[in-house]
PDB file of N, CA and C in Angstrom:
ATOM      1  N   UNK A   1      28.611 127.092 140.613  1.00  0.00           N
ATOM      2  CA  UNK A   1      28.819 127.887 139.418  1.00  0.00           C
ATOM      3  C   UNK A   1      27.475 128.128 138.730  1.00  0.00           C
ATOM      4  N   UNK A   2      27.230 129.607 138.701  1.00  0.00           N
ATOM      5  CA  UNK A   2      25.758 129.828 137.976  1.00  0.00           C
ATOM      6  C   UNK A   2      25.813 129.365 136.384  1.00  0.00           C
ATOM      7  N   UNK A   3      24.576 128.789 135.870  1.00  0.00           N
ATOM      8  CA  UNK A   3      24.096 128.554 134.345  1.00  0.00           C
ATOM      9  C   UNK A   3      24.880 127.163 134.495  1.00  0.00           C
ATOM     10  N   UNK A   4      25.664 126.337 135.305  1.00  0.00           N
ATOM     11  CA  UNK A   4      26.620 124.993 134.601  1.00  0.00           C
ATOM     12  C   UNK A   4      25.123 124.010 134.723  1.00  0.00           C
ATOM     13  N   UNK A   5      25.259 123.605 133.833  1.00  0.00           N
ATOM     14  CA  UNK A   5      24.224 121.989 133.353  1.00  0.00           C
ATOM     15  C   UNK A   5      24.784 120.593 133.871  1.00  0.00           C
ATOM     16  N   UNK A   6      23.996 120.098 134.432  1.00  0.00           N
ATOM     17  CA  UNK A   6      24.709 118.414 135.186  1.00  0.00           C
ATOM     18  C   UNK A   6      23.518 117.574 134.471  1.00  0.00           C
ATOM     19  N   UNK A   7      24.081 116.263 134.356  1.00  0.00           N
ATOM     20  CA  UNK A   7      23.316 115.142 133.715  1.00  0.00           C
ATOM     21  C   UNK A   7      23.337 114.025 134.913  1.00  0.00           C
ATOM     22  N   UNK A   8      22.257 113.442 135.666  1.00  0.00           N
ATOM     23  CA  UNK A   8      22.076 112.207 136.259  1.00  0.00           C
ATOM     24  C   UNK A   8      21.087 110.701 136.041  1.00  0.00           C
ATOM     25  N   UNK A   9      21.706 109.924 136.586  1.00  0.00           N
ATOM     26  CA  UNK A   9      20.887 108.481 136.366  1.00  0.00           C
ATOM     27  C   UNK A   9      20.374 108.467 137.407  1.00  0.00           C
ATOM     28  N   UNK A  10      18.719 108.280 138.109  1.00  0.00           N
ATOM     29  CA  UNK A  10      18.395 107.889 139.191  1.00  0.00           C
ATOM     30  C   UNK A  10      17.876 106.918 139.063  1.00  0.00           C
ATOM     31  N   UNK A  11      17.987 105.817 139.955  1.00  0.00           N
ATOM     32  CA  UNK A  11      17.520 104.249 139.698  1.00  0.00           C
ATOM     33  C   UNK A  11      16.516 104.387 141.321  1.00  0.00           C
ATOM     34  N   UNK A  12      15.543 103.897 141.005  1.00  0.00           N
ATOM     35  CA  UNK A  12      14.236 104.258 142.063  1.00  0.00           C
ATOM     36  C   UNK A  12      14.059 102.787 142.295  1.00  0.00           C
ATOM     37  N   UNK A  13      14.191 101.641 143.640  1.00  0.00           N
ATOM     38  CA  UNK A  13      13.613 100.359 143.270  1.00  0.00           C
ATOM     39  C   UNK A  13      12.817 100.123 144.434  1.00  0.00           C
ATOM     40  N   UNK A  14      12.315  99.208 143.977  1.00  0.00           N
ATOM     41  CA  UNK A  14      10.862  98.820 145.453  1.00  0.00           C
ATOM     42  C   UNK A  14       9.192  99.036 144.509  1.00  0.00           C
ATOM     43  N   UNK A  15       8.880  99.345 145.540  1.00  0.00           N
ATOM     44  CA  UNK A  15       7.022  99.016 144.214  1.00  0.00           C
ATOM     45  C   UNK A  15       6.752 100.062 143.803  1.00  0.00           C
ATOM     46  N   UNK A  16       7.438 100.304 142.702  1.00  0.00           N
ATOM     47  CA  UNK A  16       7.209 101.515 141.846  1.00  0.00           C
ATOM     48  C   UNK A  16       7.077 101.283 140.322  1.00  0.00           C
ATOM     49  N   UNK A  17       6.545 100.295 140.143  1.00  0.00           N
ATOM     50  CA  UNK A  17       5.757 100.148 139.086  1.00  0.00           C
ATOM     51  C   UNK A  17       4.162  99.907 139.224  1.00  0.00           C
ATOM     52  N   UNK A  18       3.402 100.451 138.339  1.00  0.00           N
ATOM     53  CA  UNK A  18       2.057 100.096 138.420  1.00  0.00           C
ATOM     54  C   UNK A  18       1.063 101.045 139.446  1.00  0.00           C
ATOM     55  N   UNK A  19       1.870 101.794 140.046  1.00  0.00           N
ATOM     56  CA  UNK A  19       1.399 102.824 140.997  1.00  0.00           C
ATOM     57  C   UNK A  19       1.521 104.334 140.233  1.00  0.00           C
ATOM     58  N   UNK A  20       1.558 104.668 139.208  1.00  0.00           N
ATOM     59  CA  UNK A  20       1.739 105.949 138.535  1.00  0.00           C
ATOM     60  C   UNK A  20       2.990 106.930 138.875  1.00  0.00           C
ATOM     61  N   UNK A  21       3.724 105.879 139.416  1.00  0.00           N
ATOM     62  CA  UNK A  21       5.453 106.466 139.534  1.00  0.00           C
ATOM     63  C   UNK A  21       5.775 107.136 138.219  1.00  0.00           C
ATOM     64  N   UNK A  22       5.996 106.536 137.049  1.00  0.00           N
ATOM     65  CA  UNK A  22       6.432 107.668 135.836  1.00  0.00           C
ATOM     66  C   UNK A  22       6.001 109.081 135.686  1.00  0.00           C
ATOM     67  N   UNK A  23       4.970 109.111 135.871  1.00  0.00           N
ATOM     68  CA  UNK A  23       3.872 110.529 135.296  1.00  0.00           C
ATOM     69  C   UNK A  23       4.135 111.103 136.619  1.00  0.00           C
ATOM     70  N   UNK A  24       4.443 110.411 137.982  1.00  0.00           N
ATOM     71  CA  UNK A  24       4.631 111.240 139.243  1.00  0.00           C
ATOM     72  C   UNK A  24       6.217 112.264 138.432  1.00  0.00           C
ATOM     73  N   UNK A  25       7.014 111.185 138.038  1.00  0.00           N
ATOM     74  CA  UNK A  25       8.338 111.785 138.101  1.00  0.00           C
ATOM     75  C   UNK A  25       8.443 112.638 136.963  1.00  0.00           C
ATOM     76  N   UNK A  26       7.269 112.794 136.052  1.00  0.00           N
ATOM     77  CA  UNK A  26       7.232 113.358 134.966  1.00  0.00           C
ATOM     78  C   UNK A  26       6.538 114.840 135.033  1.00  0.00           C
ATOM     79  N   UNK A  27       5.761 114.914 135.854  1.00  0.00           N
ATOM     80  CA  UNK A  27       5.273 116.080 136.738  1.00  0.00           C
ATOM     81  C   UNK A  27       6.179 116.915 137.318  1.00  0.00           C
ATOM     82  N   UNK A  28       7.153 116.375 137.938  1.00  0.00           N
ATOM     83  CA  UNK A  28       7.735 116.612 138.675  1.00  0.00           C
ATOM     84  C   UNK A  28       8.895 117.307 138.127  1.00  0.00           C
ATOM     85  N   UNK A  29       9.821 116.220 137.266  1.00  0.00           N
ATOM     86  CA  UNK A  29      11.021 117.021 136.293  1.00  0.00           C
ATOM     87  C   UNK A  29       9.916 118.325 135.325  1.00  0.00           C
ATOM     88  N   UNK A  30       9.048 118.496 135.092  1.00  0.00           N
ATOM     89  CA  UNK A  30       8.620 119.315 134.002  1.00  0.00           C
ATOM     90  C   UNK A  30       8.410 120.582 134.560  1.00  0.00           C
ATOM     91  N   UNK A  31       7.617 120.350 136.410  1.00  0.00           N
ATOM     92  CA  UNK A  31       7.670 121.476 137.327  1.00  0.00           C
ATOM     93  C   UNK A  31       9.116 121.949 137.665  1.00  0.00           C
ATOM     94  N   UNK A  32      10.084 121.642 137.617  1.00  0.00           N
ATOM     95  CA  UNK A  32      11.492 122.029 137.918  1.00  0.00           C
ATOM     96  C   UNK A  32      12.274 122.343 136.837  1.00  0.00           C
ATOM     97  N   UNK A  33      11.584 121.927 135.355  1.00  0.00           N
ATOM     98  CA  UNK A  33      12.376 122.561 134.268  1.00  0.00           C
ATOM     99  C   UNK A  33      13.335 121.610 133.971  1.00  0.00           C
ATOM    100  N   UNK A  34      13.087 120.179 134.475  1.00  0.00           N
ATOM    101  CA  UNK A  34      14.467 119.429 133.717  1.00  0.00           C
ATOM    102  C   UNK A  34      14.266 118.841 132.408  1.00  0.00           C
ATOM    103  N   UNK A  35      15.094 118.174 131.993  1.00  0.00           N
ATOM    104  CA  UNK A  35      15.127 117.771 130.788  1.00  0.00           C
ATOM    105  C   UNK A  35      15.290 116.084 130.459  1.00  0.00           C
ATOM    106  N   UNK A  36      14.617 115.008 129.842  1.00  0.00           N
ATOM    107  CA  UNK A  36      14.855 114.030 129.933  1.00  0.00           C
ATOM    108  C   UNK A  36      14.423 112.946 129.812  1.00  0.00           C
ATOM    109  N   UNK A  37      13.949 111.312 130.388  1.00  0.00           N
ATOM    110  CA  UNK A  37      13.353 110.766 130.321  1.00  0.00           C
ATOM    111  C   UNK A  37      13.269 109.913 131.663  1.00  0.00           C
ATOM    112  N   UNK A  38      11.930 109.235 132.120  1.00  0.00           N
ATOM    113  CA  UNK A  38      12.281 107.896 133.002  1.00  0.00           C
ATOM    114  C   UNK A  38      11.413 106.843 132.393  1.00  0.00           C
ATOM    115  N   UNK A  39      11.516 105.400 133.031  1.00  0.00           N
ATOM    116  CA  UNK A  39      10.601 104.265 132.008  1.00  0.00           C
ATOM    117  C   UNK A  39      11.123 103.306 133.186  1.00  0.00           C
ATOM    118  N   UNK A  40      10.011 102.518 133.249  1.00  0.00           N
ATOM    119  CA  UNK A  40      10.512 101.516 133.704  1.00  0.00           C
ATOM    120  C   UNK A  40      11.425 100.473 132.737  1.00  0.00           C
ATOM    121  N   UNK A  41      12.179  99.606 134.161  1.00  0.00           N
ATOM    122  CA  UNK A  41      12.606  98.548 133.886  1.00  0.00           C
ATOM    123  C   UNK A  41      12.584  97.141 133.739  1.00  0.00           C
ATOM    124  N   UNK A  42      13.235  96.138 132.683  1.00  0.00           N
ATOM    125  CA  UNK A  42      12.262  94.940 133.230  1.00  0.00           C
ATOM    126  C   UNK A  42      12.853  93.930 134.428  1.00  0.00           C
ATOM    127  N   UNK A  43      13.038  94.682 134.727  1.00  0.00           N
ATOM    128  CA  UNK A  43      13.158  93.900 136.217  1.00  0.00           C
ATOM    129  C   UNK A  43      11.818  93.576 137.006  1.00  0.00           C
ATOM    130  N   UNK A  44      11.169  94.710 136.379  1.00  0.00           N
ATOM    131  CA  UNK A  44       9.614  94.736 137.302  1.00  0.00           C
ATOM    132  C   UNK A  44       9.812  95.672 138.606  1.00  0.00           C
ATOM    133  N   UNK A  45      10.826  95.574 139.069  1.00  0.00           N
ATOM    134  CA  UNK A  45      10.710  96.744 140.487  1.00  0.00           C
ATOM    135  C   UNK A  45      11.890  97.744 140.555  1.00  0.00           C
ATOM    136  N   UNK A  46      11.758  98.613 139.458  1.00  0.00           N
ATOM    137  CA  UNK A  46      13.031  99.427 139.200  1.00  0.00           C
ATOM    138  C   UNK A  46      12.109 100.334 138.062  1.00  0.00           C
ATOM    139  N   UNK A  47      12.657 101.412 138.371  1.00  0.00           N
ATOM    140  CA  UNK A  47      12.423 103.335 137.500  1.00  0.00           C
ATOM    141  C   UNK A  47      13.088 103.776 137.420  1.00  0.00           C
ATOM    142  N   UNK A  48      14.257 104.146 136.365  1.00  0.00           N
ATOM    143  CA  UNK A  48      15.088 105.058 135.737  1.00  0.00           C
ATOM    144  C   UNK A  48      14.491 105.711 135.386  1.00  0.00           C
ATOM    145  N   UNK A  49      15.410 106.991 135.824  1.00  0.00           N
ATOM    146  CA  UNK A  49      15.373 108.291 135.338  1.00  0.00           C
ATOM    147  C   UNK A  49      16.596 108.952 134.659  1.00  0.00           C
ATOM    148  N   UNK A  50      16.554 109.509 133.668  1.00  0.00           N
ATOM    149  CA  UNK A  50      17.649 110.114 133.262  1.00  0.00           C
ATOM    150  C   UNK A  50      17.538 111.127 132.863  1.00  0.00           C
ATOM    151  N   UNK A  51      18.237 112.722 133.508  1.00  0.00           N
ATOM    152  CA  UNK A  51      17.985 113.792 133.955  1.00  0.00           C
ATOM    153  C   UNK A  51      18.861 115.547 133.184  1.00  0.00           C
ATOM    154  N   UNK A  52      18.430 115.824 132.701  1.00  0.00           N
ATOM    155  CA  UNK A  52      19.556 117.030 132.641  1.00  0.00           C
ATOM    156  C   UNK A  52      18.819 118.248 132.921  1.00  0.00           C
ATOM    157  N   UNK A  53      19.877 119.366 133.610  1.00  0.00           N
ATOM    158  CA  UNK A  53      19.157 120.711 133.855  1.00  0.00           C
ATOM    159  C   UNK A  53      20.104 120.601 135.342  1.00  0.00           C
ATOM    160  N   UNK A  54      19.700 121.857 135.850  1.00  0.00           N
ATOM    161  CA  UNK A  54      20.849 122.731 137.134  1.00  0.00           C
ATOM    162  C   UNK A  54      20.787 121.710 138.282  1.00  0.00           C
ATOM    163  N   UNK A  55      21.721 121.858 138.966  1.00  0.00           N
ATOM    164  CA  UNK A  55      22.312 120.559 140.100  1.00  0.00           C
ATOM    165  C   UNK A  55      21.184 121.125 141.242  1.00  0.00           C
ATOM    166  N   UNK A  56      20.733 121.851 141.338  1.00  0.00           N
ATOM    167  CA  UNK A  56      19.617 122.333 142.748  1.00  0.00           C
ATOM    168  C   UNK A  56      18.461 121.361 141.857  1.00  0.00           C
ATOM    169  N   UNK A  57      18.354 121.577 140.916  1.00  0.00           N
ATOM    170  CA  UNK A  57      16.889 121.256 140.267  1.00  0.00           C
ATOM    171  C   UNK A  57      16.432 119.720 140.242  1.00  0.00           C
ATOM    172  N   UNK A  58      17.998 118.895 140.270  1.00  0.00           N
ATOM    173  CA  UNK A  58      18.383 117.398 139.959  1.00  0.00           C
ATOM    174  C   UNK A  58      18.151 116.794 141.599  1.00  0.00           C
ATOM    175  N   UNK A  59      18.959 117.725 142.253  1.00  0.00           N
ATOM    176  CA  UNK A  59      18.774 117.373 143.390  1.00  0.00           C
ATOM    177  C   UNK A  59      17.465 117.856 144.292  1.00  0.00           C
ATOM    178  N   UNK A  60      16.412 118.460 143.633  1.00  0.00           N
ATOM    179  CA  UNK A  60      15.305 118.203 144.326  1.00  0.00           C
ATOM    180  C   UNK A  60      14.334 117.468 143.738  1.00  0.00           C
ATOM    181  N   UNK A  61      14.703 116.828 142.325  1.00  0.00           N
ATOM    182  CA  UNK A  61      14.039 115.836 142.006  1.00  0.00           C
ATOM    183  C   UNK A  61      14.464 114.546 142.578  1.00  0.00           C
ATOM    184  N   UNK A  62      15.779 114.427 143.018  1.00  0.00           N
ATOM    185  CA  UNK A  62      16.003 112.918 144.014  1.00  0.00           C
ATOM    186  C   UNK A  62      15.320 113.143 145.048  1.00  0.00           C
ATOM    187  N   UNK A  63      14.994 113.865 145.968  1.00  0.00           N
ATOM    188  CA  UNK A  63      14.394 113.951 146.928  1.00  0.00           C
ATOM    189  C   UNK A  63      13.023 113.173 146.436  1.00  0.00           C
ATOM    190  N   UNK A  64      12.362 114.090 145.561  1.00  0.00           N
ATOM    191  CA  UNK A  64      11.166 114.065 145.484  1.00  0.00           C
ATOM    192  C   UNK A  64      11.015 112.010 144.972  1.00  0.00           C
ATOM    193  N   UNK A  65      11.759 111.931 143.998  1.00  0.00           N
ATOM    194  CA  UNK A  65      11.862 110.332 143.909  1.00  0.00           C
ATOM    195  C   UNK A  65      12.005 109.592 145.143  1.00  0.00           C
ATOM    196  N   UNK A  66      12.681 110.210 145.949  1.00  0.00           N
ATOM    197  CA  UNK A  66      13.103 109.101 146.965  1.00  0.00           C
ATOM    198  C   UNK A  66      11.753 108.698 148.199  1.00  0.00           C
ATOM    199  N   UNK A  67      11.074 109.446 147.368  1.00  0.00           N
ATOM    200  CA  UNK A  67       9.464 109.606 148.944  1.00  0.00           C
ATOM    201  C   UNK A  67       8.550 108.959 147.637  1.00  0.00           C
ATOM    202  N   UNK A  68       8.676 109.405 146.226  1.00  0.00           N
ATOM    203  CA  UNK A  68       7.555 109.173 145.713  1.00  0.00           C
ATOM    204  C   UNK A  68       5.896 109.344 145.390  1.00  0.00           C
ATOM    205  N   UNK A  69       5.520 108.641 144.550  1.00  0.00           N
ATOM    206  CA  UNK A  69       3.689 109.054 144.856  1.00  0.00           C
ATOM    207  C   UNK A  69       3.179 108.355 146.098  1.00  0.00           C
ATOM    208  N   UNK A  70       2.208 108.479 146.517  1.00  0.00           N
ATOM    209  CA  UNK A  70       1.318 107.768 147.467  1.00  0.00           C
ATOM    210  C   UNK A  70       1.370 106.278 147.253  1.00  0.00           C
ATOM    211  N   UNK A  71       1.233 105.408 146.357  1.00  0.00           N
ATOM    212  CA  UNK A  71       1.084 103.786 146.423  1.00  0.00           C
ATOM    213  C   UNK A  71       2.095 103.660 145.976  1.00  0.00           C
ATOM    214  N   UNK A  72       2.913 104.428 146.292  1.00  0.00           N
ATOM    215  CA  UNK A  72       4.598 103.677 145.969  1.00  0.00           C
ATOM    216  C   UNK A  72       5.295 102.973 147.143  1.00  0.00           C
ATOM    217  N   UNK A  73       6.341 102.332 147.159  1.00  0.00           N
ATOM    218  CA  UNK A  73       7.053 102.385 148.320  1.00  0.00           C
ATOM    219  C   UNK A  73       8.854 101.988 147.408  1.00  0.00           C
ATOM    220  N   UNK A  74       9.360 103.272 147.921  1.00  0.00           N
ATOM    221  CA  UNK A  74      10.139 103.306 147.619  1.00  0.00           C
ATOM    222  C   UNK A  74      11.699 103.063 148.322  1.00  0.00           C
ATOM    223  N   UNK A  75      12.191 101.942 148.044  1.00  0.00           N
ATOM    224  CA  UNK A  75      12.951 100.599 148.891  1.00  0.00           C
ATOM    225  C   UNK A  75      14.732 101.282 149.098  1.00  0.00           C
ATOM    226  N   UNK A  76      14.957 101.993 148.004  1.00  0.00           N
ATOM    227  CA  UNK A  76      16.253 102.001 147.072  1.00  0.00           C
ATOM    228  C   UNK A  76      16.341 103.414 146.654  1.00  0.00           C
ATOM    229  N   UNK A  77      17.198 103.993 146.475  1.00  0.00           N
ATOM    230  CA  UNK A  77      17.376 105.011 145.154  1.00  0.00           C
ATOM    231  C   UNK A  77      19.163 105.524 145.433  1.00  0.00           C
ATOM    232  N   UNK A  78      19.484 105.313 143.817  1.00  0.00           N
ATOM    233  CA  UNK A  78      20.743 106.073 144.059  1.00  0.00           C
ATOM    234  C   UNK A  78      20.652 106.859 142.946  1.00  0.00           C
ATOM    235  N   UNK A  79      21.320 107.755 142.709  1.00  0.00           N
ATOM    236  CA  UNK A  79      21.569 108.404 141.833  1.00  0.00           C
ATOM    237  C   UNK A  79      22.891 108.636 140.997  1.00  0.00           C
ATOM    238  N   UNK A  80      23.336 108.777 140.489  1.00  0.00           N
ATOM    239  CA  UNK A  80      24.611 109.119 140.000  1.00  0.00           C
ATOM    240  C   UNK A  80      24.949 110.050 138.813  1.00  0.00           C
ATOM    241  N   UNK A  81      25.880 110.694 139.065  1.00  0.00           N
ATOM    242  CA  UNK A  81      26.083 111.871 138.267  1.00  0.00           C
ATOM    243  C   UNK A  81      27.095 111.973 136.871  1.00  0.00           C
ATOM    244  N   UNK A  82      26.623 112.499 135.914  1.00  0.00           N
ATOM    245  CA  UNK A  82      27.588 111.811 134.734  1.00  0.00           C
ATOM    246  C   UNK A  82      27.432 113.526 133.750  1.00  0.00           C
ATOM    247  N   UNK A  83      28.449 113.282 132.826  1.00  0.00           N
ATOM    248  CA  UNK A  83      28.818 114.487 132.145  1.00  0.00           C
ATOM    249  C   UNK A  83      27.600 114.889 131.383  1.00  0.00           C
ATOM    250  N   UNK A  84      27.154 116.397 131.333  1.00  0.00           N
ATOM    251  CA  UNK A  84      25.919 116.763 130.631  1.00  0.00           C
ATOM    252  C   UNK A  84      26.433 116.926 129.276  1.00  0.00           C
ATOM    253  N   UNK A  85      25.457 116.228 128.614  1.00  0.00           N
ATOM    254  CA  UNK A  85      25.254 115.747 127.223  1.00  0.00           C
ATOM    255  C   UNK A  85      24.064 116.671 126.174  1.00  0.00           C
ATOM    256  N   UNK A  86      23.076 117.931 126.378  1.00  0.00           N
ATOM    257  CA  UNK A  86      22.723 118.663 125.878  1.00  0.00           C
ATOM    258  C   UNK A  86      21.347 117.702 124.975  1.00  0.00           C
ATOM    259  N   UNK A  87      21.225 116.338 124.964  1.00  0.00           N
ATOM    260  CA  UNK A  87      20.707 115.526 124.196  1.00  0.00           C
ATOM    261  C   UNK A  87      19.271 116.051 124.275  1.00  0.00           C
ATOM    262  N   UNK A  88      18.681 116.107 125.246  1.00  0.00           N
ATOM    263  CA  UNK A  88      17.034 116.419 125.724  1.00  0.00           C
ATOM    264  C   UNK A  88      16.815 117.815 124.730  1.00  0.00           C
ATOM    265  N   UNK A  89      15.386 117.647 124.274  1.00  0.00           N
ATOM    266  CA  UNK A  89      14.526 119.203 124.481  1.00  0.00           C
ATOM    267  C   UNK A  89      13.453 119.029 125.356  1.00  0.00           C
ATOM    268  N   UNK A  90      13.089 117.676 125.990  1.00  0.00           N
ATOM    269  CA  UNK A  90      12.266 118.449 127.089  1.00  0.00           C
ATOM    270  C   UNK A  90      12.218 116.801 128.069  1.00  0.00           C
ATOM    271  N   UNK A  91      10.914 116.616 128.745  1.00  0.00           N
ATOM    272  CA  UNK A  91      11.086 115.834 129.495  1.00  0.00           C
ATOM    273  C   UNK A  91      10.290 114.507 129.183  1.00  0.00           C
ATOM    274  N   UNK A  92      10.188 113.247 129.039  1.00  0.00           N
ATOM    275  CA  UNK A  92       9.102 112.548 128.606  1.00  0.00           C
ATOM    276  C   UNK A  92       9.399 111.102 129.074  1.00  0.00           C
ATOM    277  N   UNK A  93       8.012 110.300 128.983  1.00  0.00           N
ATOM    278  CA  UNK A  93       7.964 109.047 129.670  1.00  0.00           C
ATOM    279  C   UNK A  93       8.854 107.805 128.772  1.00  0.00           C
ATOM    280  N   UNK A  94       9.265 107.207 128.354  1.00  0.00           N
ATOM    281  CA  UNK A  94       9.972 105.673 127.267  1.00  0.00           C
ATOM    282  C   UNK A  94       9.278 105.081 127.641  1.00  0.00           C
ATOM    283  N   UNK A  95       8.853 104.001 126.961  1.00  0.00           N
ATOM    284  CA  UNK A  95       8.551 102.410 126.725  1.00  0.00           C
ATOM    285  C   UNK A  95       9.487 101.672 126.508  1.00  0.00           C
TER     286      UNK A  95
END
């Protein structure tokens, strides 16, 4: 369905902290126009992302999470899909 908006959680785990994973995924949603945030977790080996904007756009940002930056290694990733919530105006890193 053209213009419908989807909202997802992607949970990224393996060594993706400390390797410039955020700003990778932040590049990345901003080149595709999504909307949102990721931050790490304290788990220490875990990156949420939480996503809104068109289901092609969501789903080529899992891709792109699931390979990552260069000194990543990325172990894990699921994603999951949940009702769009309109909350975002744009895309940015949490603490």
């Amino acid at each position: 369905m053209e213009g419908k908006l989807f909202r997802a959680e992607i949970l990224a785990e393996g060594m993706v902290q400390g390797v410039g994973f955020r700003y990778f995924v932040l590049r990345n949603a901003q080149r595709l126009g999504l909307k949102g945030y990721t931050r790490n977790l304290y788990t220490g080996d875990e990156v949420l992302t939480v996503v809104e904007g068109s289901k092609a756009a969501i789903e080529e940002l899992f891709k792109t999470i699931r390979i990552g930056p260069m000194h990543a290694s990325v172990n894990r990733c699921t994603i999951a899909w949940q009702e769009y919530s309109g909350e975002f105006s744009s895309f940015e890193i949490r603490h």
